[in-house]
N, C-alpha and C. Protein backbone atom coordinates (compact mmCIF):
# COMPACT_ATOMS: atom_id res chain seq x y z
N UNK A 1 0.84 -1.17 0.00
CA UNK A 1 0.00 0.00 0.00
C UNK A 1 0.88 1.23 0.00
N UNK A 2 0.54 2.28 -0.56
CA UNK A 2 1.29 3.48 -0.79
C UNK A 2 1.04 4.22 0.52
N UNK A 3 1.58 5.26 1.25
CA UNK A 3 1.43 5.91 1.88
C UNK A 3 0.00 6.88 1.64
N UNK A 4 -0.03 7.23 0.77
CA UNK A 4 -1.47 8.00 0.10
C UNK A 4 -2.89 7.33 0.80
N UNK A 5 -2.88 6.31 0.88
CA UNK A 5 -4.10 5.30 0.77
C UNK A 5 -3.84 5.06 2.34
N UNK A 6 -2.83 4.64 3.09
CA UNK A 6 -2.85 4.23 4.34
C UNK A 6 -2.93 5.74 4.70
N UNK A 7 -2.91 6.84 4.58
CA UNK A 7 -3.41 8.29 5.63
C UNK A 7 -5.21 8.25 5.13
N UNK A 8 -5.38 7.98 3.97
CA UNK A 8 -7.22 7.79 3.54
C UNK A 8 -7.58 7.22 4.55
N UNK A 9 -7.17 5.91 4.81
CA UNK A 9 -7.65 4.45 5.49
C UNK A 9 -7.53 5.25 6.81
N UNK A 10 -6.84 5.60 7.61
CA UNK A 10 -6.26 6.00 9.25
C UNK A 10 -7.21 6.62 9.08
N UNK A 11 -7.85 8.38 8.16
CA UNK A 11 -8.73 9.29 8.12
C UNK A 11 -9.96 8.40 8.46
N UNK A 12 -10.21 7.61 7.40
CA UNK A 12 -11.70 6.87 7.57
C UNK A 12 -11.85 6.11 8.66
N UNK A 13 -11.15 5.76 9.35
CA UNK A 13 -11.29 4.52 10.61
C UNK A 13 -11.15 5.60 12.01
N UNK A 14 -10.45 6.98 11.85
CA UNK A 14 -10.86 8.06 12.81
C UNK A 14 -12.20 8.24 12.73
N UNK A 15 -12.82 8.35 11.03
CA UNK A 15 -14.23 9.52 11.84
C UNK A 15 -15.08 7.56 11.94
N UNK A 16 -15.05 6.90 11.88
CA UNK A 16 -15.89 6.13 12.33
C UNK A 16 -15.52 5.68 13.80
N UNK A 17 -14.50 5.82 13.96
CA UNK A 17 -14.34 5.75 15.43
C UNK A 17 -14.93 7.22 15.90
N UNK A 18 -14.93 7.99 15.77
CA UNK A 18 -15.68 9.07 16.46
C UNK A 18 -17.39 8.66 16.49
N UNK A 19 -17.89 8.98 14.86
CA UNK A 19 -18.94 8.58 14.75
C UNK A 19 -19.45 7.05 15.66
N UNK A 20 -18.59 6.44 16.09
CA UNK A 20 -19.24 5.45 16.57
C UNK A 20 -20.49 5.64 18.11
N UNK A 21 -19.71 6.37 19.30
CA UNK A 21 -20.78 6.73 20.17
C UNK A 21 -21.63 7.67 19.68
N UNK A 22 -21.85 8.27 18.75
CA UNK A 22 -23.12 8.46 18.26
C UNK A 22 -24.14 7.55 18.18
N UNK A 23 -23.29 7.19 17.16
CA UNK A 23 -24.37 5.78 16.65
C UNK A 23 -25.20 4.76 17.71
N UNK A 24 -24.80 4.29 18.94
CA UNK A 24 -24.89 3.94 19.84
C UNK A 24 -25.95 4.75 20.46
N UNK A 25 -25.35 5.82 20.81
CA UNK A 25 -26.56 6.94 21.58
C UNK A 25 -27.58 6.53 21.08
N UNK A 26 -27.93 6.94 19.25
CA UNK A 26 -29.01 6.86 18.65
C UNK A 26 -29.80 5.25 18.72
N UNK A 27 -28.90 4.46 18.58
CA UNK A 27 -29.85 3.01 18.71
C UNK A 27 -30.61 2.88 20.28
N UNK A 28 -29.58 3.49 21.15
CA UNK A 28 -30.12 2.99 22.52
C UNK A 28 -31.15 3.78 22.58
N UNK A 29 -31.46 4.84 22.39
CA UNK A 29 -32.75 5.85 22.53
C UNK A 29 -33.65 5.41 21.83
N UNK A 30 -33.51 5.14 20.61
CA UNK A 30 -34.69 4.75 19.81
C UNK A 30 -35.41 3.68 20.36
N UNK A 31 -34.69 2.32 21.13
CA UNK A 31 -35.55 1.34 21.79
C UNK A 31 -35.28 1.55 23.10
N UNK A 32 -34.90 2.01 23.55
CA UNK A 32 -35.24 1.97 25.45
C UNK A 32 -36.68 2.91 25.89
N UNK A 33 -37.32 2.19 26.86
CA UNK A 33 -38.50 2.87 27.13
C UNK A 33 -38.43 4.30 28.12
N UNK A 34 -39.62 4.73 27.41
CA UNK A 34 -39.30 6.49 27.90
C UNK A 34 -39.58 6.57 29.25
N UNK A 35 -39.13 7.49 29.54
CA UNK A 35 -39.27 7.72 31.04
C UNK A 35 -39.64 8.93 31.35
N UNK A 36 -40.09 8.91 32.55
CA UNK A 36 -40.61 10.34 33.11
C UNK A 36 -41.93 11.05 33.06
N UNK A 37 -42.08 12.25 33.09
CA UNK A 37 -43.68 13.20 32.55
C UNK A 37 -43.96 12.52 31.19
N UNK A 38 -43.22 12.52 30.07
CA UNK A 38 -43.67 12.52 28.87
C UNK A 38 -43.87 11.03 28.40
N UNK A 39 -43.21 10.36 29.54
CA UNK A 39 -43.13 8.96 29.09
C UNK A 39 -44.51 8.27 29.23
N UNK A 40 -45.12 9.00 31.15
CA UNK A 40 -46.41 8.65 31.57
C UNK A 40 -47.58 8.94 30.89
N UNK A 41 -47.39 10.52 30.29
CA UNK A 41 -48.50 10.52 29.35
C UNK A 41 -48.33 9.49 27.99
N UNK A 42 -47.33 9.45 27.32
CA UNK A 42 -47.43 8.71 26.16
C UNK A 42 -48.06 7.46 26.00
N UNK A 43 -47.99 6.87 27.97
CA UNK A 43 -48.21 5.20 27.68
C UNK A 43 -49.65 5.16 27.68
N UNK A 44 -50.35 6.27 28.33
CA UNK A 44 -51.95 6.50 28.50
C UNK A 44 -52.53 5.59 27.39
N UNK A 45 -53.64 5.27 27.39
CA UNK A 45 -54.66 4.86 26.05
C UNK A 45 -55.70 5.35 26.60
N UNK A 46 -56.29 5.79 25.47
CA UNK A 46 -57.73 6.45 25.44
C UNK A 46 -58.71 5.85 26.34
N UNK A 47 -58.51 4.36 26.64
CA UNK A 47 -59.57 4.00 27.62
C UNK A 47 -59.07 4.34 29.30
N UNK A 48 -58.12 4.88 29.46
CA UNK A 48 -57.77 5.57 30.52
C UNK A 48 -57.84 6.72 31.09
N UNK A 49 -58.39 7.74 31.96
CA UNK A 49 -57.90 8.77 31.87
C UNK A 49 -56.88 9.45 32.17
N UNK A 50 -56.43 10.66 31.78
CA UNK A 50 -55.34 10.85 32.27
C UNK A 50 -55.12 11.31 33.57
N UNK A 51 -54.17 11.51 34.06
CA UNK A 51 -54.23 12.54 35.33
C UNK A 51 -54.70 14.45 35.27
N UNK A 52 -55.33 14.47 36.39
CA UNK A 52 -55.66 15.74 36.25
C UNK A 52 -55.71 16.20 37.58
N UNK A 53 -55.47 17.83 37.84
CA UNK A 53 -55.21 18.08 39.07
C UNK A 53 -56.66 19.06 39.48
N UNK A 54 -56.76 18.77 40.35
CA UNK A 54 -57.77 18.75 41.41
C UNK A 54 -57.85 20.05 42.24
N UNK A 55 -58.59 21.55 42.26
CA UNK A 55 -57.81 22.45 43.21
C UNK A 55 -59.49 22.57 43.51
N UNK A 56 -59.53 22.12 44.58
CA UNK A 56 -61.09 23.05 45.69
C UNK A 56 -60.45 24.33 45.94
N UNK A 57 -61.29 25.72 45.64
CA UNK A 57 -60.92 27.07 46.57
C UNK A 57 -61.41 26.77 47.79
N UNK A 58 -60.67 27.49 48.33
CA UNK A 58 -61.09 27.85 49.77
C UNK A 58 -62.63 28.48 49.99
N UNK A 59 -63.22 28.48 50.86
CA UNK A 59 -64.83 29.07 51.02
C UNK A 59 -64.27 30.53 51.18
N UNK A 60 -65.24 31.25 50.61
CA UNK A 60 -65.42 33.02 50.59
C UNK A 60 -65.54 33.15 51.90
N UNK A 61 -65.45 34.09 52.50
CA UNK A 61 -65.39 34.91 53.56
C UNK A 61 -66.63 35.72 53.72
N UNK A 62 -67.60 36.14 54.74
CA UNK A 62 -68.87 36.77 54.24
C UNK A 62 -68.50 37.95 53.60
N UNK A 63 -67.48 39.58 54.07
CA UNK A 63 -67.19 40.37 53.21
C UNK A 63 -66.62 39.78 51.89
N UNK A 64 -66.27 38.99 51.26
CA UNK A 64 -65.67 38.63 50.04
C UNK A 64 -67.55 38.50 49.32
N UNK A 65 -67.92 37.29 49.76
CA UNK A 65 -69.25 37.11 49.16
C UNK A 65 -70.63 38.45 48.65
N UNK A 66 -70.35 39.65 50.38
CA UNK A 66 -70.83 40.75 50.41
C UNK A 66 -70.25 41.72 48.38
N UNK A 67 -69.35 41.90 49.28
CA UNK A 67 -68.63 42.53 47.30
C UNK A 67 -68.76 41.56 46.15
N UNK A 68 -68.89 40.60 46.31
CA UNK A 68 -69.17 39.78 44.93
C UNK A 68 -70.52 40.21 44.47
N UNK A 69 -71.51 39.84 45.67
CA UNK A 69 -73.23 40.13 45.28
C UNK A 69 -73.33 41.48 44.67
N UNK A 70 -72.01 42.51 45.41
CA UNK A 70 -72.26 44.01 45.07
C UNK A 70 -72.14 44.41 44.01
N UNK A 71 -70.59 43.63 43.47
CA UNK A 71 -70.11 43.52 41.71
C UNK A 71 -71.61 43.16 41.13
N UNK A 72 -71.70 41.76 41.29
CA UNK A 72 -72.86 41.34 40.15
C UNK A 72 -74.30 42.26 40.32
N UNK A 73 -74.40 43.09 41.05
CA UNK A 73 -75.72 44.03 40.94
C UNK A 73 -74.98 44.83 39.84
N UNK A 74 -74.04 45.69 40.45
CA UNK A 74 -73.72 47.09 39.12
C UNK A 74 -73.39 46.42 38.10
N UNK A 75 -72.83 45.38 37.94
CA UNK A 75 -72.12 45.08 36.36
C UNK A 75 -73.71 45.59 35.48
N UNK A 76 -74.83 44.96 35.83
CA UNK A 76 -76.00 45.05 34.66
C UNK A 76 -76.21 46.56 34.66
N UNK A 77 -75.61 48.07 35.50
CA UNK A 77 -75.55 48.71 35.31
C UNK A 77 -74.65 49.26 34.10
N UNK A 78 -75.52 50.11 32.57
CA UNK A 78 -74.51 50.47 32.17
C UNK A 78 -74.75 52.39 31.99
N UNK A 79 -73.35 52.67 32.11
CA UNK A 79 -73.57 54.20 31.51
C UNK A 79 -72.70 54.55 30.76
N UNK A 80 -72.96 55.17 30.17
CA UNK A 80 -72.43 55.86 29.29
C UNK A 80 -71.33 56.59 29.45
N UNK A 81 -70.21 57.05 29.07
CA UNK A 81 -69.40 57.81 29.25
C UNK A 81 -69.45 58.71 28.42
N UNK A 82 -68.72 60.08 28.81
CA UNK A 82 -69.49 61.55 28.27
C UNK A 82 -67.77 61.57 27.12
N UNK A 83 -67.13 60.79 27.79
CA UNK A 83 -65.64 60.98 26.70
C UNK A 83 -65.79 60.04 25.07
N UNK A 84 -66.75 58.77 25.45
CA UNK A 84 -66.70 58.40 24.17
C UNK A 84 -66.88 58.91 23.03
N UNK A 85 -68.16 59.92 23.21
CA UNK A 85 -69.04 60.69 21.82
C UNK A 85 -69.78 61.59 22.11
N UNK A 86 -69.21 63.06 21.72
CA UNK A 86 -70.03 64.14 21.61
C UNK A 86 -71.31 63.46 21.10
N UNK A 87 -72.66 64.17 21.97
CA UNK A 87 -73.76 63.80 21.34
C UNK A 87 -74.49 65.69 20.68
N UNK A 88 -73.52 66.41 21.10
CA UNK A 88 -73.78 67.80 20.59
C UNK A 88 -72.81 68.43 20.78
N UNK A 89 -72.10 69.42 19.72
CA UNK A 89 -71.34 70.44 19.84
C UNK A 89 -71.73 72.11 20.53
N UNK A 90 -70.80 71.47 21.51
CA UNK A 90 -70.90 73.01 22.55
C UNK A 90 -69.76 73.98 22.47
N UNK A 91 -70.09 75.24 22.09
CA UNK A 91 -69.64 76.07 21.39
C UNK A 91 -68.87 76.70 22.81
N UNK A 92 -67.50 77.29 22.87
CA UNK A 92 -67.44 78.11 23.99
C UNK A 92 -67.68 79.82 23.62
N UNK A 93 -68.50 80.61 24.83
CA UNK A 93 -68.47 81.71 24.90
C UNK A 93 -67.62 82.33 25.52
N UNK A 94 -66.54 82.99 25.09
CA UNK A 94 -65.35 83.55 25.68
C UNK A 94 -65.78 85.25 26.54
N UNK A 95 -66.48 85.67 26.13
CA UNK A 95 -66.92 86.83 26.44
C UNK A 95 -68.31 87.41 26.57
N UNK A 96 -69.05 86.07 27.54
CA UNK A 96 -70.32 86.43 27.95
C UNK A 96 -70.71 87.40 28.74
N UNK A 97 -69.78 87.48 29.36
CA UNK A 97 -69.94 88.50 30.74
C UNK A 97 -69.36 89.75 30.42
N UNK A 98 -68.40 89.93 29.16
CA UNK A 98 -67.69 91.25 29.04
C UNK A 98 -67.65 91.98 27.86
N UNK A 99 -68.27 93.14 28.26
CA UNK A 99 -68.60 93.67 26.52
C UNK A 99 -67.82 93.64 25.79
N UNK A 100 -67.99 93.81 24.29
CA UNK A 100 -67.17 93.88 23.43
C UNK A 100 -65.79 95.12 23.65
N UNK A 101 -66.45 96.04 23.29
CA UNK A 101 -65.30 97.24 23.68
C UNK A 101 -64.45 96.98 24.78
N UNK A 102 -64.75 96.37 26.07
CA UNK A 102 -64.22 95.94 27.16
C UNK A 102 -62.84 95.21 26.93
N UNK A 103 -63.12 94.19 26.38
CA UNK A 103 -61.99 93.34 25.82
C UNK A 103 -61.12 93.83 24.63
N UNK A 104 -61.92 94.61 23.97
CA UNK A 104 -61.09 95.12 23.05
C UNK A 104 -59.75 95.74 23.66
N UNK A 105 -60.56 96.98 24.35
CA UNK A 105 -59.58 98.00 25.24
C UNK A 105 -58.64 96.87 26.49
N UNK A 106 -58.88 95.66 26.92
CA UNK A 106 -57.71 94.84 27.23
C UNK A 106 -56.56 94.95 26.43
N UNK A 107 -56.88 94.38 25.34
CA UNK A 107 -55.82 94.38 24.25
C UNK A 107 -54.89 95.49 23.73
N UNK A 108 -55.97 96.38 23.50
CA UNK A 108 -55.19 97.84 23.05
C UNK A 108 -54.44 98.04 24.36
N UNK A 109 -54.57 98.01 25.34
CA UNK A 109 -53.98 98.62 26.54
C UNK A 109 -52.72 97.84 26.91
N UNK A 110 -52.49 96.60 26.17
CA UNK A 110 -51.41 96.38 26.87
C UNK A 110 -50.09 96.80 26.51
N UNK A 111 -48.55 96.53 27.27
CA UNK A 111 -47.78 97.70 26.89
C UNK A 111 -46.55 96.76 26.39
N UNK A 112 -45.89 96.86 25.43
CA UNK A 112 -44.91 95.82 25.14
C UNK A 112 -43.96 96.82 25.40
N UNK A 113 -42.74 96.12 25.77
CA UNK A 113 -41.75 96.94 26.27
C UNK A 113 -40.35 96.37 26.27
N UNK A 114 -40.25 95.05 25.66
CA UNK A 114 -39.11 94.64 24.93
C UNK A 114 -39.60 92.85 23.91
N UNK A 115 -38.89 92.51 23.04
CA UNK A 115 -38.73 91.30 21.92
C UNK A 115 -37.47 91.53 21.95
N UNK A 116 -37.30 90.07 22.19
CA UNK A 116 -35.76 89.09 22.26
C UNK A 116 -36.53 87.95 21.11
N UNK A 117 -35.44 87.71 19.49
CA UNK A 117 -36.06 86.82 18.66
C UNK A 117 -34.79 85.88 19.19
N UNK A 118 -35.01 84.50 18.01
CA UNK A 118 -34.43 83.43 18.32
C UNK A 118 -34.96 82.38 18.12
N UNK A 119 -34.45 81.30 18.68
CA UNK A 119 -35.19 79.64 17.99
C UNK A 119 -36.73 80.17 18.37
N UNK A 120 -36.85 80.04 20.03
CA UNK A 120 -38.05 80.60 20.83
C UNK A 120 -37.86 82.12 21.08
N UNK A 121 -39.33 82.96 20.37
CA UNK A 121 -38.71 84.26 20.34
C UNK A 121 -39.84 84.71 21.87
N UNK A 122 -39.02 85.39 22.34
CA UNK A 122 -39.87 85.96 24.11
C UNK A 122 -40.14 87.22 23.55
N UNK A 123 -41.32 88.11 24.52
CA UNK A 123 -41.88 89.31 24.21
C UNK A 123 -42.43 89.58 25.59
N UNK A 124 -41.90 90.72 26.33
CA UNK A 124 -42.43 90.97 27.46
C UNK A 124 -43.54 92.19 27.52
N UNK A 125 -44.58 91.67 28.35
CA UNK A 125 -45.79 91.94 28.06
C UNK A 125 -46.53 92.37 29.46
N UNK A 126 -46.26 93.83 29.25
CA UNK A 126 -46.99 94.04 30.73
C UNK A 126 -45.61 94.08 31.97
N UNK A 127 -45.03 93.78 31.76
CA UNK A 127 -43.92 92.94 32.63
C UNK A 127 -43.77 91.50 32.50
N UNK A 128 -44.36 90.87 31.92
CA UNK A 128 -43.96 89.47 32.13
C UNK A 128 -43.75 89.16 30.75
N UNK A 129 -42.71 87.90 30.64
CA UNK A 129 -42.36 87.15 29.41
C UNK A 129 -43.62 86.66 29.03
N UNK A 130 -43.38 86.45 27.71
CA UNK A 130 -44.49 85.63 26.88
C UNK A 130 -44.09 85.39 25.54
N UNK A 131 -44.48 83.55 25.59
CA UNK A 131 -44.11 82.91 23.95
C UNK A 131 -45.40 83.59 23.10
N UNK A 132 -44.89 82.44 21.76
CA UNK A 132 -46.03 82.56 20.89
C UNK A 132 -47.03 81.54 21.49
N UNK A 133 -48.33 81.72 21.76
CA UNK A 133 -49.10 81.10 22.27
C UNK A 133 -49.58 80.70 23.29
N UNK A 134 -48.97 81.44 24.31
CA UNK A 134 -49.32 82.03 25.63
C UNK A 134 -50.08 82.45 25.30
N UNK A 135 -51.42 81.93 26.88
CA UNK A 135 -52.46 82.78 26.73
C UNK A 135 -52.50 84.07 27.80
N UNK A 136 -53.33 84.98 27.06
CA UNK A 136 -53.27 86.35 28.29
C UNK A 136 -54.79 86.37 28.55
N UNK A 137 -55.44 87.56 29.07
CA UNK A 137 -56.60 87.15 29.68
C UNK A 137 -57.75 87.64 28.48
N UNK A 138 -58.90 87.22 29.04
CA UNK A 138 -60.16 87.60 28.54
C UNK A 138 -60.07 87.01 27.52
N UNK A 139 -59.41 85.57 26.91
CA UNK A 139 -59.03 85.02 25.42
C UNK A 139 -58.67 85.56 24.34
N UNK A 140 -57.54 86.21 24.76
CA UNK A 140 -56.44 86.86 23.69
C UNK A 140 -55.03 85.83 24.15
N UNK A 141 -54.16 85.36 22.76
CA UNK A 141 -53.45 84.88 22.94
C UNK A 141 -52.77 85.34 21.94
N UNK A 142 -50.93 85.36 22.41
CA UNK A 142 -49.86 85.72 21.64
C UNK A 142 -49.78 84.40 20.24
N UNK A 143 -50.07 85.21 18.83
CA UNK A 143 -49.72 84.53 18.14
C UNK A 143 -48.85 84.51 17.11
N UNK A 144 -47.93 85.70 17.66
CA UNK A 144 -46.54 86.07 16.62
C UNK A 144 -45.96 86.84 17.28
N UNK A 145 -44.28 86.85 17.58
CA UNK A 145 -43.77 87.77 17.70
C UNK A 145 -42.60 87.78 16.72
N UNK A 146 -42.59 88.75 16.31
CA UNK A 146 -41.29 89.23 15.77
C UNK A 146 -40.45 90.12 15.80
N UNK A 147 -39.36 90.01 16.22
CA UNK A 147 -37.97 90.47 16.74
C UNK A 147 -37.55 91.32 15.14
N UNK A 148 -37.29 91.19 14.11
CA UNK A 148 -37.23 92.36 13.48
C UNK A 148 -38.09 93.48 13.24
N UNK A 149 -38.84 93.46 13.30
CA UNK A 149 -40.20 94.65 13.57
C UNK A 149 -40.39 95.14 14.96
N UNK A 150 -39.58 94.18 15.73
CA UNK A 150 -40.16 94.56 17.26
C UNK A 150 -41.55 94.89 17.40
N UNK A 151 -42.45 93.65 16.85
CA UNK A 151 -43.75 93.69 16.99
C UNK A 151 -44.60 92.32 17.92
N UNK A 152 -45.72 92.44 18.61
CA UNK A 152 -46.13 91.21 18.66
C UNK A 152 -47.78 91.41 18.02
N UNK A 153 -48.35 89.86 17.14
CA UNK A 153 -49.48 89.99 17.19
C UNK A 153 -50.54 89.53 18.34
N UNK A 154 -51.62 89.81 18.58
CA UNK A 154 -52.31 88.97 19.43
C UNK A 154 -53.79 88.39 18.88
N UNK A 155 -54.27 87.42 19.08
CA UNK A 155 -55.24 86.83 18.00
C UNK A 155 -56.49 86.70 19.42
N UNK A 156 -57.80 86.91 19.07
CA UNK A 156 -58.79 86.37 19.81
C UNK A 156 -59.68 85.48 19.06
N UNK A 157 -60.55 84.70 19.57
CA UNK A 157 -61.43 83.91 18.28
C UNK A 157 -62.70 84.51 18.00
N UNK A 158 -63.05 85.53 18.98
CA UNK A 158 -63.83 86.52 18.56
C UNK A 158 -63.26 87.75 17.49
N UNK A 159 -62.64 88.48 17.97
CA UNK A 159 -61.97 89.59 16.98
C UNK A 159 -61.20 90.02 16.62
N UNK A 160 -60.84 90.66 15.27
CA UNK A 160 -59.86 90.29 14.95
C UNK A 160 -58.66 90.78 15.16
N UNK A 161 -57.29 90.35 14.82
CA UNK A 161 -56.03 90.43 15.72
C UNK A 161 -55.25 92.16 15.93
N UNK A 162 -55.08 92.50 16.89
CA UNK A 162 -54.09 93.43 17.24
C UNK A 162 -52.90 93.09 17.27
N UNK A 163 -51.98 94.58 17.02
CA UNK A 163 -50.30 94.49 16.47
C UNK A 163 -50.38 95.09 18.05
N UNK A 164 -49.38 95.39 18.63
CA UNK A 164 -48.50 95.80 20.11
C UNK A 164 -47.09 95.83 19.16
N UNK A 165 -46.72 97.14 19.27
CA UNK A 165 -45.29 97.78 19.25
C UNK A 165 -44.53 98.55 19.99
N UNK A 166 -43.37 98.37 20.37
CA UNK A 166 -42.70 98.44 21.44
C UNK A 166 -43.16 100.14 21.13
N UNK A 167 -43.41 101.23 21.64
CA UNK A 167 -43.35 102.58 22.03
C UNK A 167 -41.78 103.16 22.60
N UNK A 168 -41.69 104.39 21.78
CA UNK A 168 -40.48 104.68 22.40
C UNK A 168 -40.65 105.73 23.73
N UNK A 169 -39.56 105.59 24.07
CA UNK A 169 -39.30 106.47 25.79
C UNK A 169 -39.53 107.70 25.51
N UNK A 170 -39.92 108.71 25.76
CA UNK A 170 -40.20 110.21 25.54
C UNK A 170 -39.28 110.65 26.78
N UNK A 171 -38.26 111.49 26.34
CA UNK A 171 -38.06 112.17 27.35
C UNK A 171 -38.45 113.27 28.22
């Protein structure tokens, strides 16, 4: 034999020596009988039943029984919830109580007195800061300011919008 053929032969007689406890594993499993949970159910036959587990609760308590009877009265209660579905559109009145001119002269009256623009542009109003969309009173809300005009607008949903510009200092 050439050397060529006896390293083939050594190769082939390694992997069957490896492969061999495989092989083994697999025969012995295939016929040895199963064991365990899966073994007990498997051997079942239909004219048997199987096992099944058994749990009695404990007896209710009279308050436990009390709230049960209480549940099963309200459940056949049903109502309605007012969040599922407008059943009518209700309009808001922003200025029932305050005349027109009233609110107007809010608006006109107020005093802007500096705009800082930017990502978020601020506009102080009265003394206090205010974005775009801050609300101020009587339902006027800031809905523009702009820092090159040094202007702000203000929008109501009744009427329509006023400008506020910074005023200069009089000496």
């Amino acid at each position: 034999m050439n050397s060529r053929r006896l390293k083939q032969l050594r190769h082939e007689a390694a992997m069957l020596g490896g492969a061999a406890p495989v092989v083994a594993l697999i025969v012995v499993r295939a016929f040895a009988p199963v064991q365990g949970p899966a073994g007990a159910l498997a051997s079942t036959t239909p004219d048997e039943p199987a096992l099944t587990a058994r749990f009695d609760p404990p007896e209710l308590t009279s308050r436990q029984r009390t709230m049960l009877a209480y549940a099963d009265s309200i459940r056949d209660e049903t109502s309605e919830s007012p969040f599922l579905a407008a059943t009518e559109r209700v309009e808001l009145q922003i200025d029932q109580a305050m005349p027109e001119s009233e609110s107007l002269r809010f608006a006109q009256a107020l005093r802007l007195t500096s705009v800082v623009g930017g990502a978020t542009p601020v506009a102080i109003i009265d003394g206090k800061p205010r974005r775009v969309n801050d609300p101020l009173e009587f339902g006027w809300w800031v809905s523009s300011i702009d820092a090159s005009t040094s202007t702000v607008t203000l929008s109501h949903k009744l009427y329509d919008d006023t400008v506020l510009k910074i005023e200069p200092k009089l000496p």
